[in-house]
Protein backbone atom coordinates (compact mmCIF):
# COMPACT_ATOMS: atom_id res chain seq x y z
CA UNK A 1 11.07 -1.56 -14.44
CA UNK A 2 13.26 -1.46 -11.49
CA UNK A 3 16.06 -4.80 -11.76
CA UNK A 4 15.01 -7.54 -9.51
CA UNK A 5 16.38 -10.98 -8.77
CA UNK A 6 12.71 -12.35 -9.23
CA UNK A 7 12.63 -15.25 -11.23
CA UNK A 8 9.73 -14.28 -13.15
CA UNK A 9 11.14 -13.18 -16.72
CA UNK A 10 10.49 -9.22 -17.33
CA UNK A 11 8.16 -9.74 -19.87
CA UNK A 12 5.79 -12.05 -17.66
CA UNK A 13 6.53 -9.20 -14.49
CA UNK A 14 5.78 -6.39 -17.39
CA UNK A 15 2.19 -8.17 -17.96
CA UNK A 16 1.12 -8.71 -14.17
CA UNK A 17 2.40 -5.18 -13.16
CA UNK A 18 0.42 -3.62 -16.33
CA UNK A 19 -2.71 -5.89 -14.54
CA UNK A 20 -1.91 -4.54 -10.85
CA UNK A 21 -1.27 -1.40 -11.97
CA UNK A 22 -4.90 -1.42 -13.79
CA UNK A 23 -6.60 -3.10 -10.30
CA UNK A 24 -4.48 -0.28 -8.03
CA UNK A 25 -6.64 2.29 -10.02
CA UNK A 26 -10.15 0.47 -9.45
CA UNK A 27 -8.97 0.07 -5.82
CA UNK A 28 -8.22 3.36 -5.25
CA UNK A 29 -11.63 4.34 -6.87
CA UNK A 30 -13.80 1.97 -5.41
CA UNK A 31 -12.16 3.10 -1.73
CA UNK A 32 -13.18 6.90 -3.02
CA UNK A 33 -16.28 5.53 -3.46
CA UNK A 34 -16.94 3.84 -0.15
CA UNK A 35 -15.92 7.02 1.66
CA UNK A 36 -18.20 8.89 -0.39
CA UNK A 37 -21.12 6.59 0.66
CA UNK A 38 -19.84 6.60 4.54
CA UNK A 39 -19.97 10.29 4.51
CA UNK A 40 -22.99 11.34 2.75
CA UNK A 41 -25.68 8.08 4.23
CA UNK A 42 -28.67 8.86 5.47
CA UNK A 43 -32.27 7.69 6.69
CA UNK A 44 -33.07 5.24 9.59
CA UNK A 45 -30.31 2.96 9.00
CA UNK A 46 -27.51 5.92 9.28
CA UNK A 47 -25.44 4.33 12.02
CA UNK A 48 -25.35 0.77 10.68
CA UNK A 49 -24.70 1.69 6.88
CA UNK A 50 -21.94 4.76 8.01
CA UNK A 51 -20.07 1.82 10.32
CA UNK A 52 -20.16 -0.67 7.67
CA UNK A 53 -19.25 1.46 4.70
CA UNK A 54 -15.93 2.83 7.03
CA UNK A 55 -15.46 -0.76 7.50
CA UNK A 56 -15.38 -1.85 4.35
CA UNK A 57 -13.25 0.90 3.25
CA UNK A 58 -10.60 0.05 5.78
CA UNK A 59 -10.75 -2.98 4.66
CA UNK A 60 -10.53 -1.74 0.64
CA UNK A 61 -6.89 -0.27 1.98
CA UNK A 62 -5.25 -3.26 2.78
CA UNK A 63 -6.21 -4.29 -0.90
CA UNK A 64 -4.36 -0.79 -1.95
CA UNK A 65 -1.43 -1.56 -0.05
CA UNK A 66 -1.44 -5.49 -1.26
CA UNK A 67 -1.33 -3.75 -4.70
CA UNK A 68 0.62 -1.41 -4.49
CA UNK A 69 3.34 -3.32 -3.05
CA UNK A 70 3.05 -6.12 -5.69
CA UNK A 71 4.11 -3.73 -7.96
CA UNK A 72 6.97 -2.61 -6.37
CA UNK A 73 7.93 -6.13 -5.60
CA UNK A 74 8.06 -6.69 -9.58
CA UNK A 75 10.41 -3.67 -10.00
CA UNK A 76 7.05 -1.60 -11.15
CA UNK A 77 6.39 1.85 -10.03
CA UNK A 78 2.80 2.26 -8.60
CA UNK A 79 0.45 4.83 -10.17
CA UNK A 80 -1.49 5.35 -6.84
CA UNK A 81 -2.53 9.18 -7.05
CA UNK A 82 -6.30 10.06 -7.40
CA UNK A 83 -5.38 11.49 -10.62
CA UNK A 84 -3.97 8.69 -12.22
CA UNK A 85 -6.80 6.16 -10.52
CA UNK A 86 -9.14 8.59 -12.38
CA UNK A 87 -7.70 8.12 -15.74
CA UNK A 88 -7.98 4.56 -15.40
CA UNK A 89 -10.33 3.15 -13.27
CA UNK A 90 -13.05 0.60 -14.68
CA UNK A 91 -15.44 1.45 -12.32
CA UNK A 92 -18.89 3.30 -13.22
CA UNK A 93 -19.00 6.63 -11.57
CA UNK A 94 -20.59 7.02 -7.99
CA UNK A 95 -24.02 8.64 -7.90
CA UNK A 96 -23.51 12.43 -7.23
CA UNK A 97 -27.42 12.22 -6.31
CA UNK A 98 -27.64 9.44 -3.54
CA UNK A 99 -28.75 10.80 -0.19
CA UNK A 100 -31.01 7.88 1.87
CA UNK A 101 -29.47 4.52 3.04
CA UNK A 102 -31.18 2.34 0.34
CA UNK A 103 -29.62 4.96 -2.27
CA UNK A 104 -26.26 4.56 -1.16
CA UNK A 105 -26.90 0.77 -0.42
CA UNK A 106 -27.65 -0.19 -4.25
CA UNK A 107 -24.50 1.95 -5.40
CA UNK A 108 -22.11 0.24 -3.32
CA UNK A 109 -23.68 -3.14 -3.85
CA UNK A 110 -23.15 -2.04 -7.39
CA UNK A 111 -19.18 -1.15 -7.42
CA UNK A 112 -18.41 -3.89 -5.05
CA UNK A 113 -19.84 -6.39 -7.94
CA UNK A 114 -18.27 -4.88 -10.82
CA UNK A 115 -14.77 -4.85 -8.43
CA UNK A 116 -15.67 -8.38 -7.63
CA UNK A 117 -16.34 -9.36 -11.06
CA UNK A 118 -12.34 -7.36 -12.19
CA UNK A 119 -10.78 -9.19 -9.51
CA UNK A 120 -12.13 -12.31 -10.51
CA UNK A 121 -10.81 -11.58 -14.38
CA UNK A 122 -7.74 -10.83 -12.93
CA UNK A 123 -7.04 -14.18 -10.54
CA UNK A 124 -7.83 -15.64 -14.11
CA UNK A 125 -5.15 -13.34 -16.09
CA UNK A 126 -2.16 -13.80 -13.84
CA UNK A 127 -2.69 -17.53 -13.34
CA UNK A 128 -2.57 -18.04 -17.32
CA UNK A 129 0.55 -15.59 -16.95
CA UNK A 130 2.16 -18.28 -14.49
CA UNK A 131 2.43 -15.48 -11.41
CA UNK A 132 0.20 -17.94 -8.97
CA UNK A 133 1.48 -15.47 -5.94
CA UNK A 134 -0.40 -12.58 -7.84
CA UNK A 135 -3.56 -14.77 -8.73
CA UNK A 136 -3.59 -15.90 -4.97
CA UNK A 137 -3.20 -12.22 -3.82
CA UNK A 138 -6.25 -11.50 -6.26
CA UNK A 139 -8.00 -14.58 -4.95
CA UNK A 140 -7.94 -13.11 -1.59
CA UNK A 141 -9.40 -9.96 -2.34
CA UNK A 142 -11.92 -11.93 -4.60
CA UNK A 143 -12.90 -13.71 -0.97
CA UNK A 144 -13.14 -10.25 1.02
CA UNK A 145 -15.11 -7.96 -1.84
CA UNK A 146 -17.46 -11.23 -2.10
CA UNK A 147 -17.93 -10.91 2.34
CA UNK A 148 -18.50 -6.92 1.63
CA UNK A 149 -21.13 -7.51 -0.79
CA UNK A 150 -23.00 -10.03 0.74
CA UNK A 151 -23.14 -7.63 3.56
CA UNK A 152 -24.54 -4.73 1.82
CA UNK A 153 -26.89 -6.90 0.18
CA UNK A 154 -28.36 -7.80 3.14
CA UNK A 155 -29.46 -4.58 3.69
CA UNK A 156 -31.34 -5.06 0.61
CA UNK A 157 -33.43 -7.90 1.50
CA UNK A 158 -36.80 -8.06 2.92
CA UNK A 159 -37.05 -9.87 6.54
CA UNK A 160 -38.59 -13.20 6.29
């Protein structure tokens, strides 16, 4: 670790960088993954799910960045290459094999969860650590991944 005049002690910045260095992979992955869906949509609903999917991805970066500079702010040095996301990602692989809208639509509503459900381990982790900035920072992208998901699950459900 890089020296910093943060008042967390090392070892407590040690344990919440090892966590946001673990949630910078699944980011990065779960950004791969909405690209991958945004790019390869189609069916009926093409222009709806391909705008939403680029949406949400844009929105995915912001969480990268957020990461990413967390790290850095704790004197860490972020492991943000595809490479390294790929070693340690938590995320199930993307479907090689989805093609239509509803395909796509159930594998995204699928990662988003399982991020949701990380980030939601991780608000959990860093507040028991004492880092509330880092559990807040997870808490927000708790909120945003919950928005995503509810929109992609709409697409899912049957008109009443």
């Amino acid at each position: 670790m890089h020296a910093t005049k943060n008042t967390l002690s090392g070892n407590i910045r040690a344990k919440v960088i090892a966590i946001l260095q673990q949630h910078l992979a699944d980011t990065l992955d779960l950004g791969s993954q909405l690209k991958q869906a945004h790019w390869n949509v189609k069916g009926p609903s093409f222009i709806a799910l391909h705008e939403l999917f680029d949406k949400i991805a844009e929105e995915n970066e912001e969480y990268v960045d957020m990461i990413a500079e967390r790290i850095a702010q704790f004197g860490g040095k972020p492991e943000g290459t595809l490479r390294m996301a790929g070693k340690r990602t938590e995320l199930k692989e993307y479907p090689a094999n989805a093609d239509s809208g509803e395909d796509h639509v159930a594998a995204v509503a699928k990662a988003l969860a399982a991020y949701g459900d990380l980030a939601r381990k991780a608000i959990d982790q860093t507040d028991e650590l004492g880092d509330a900035g880092t559990a807040d920072l997870f808490t927000q992208i708790s909120r945003g991944i919950d928005k995503s998901l509810w929109f992609v699950e709409a697409h899912q459900q049957a008109e009443s």
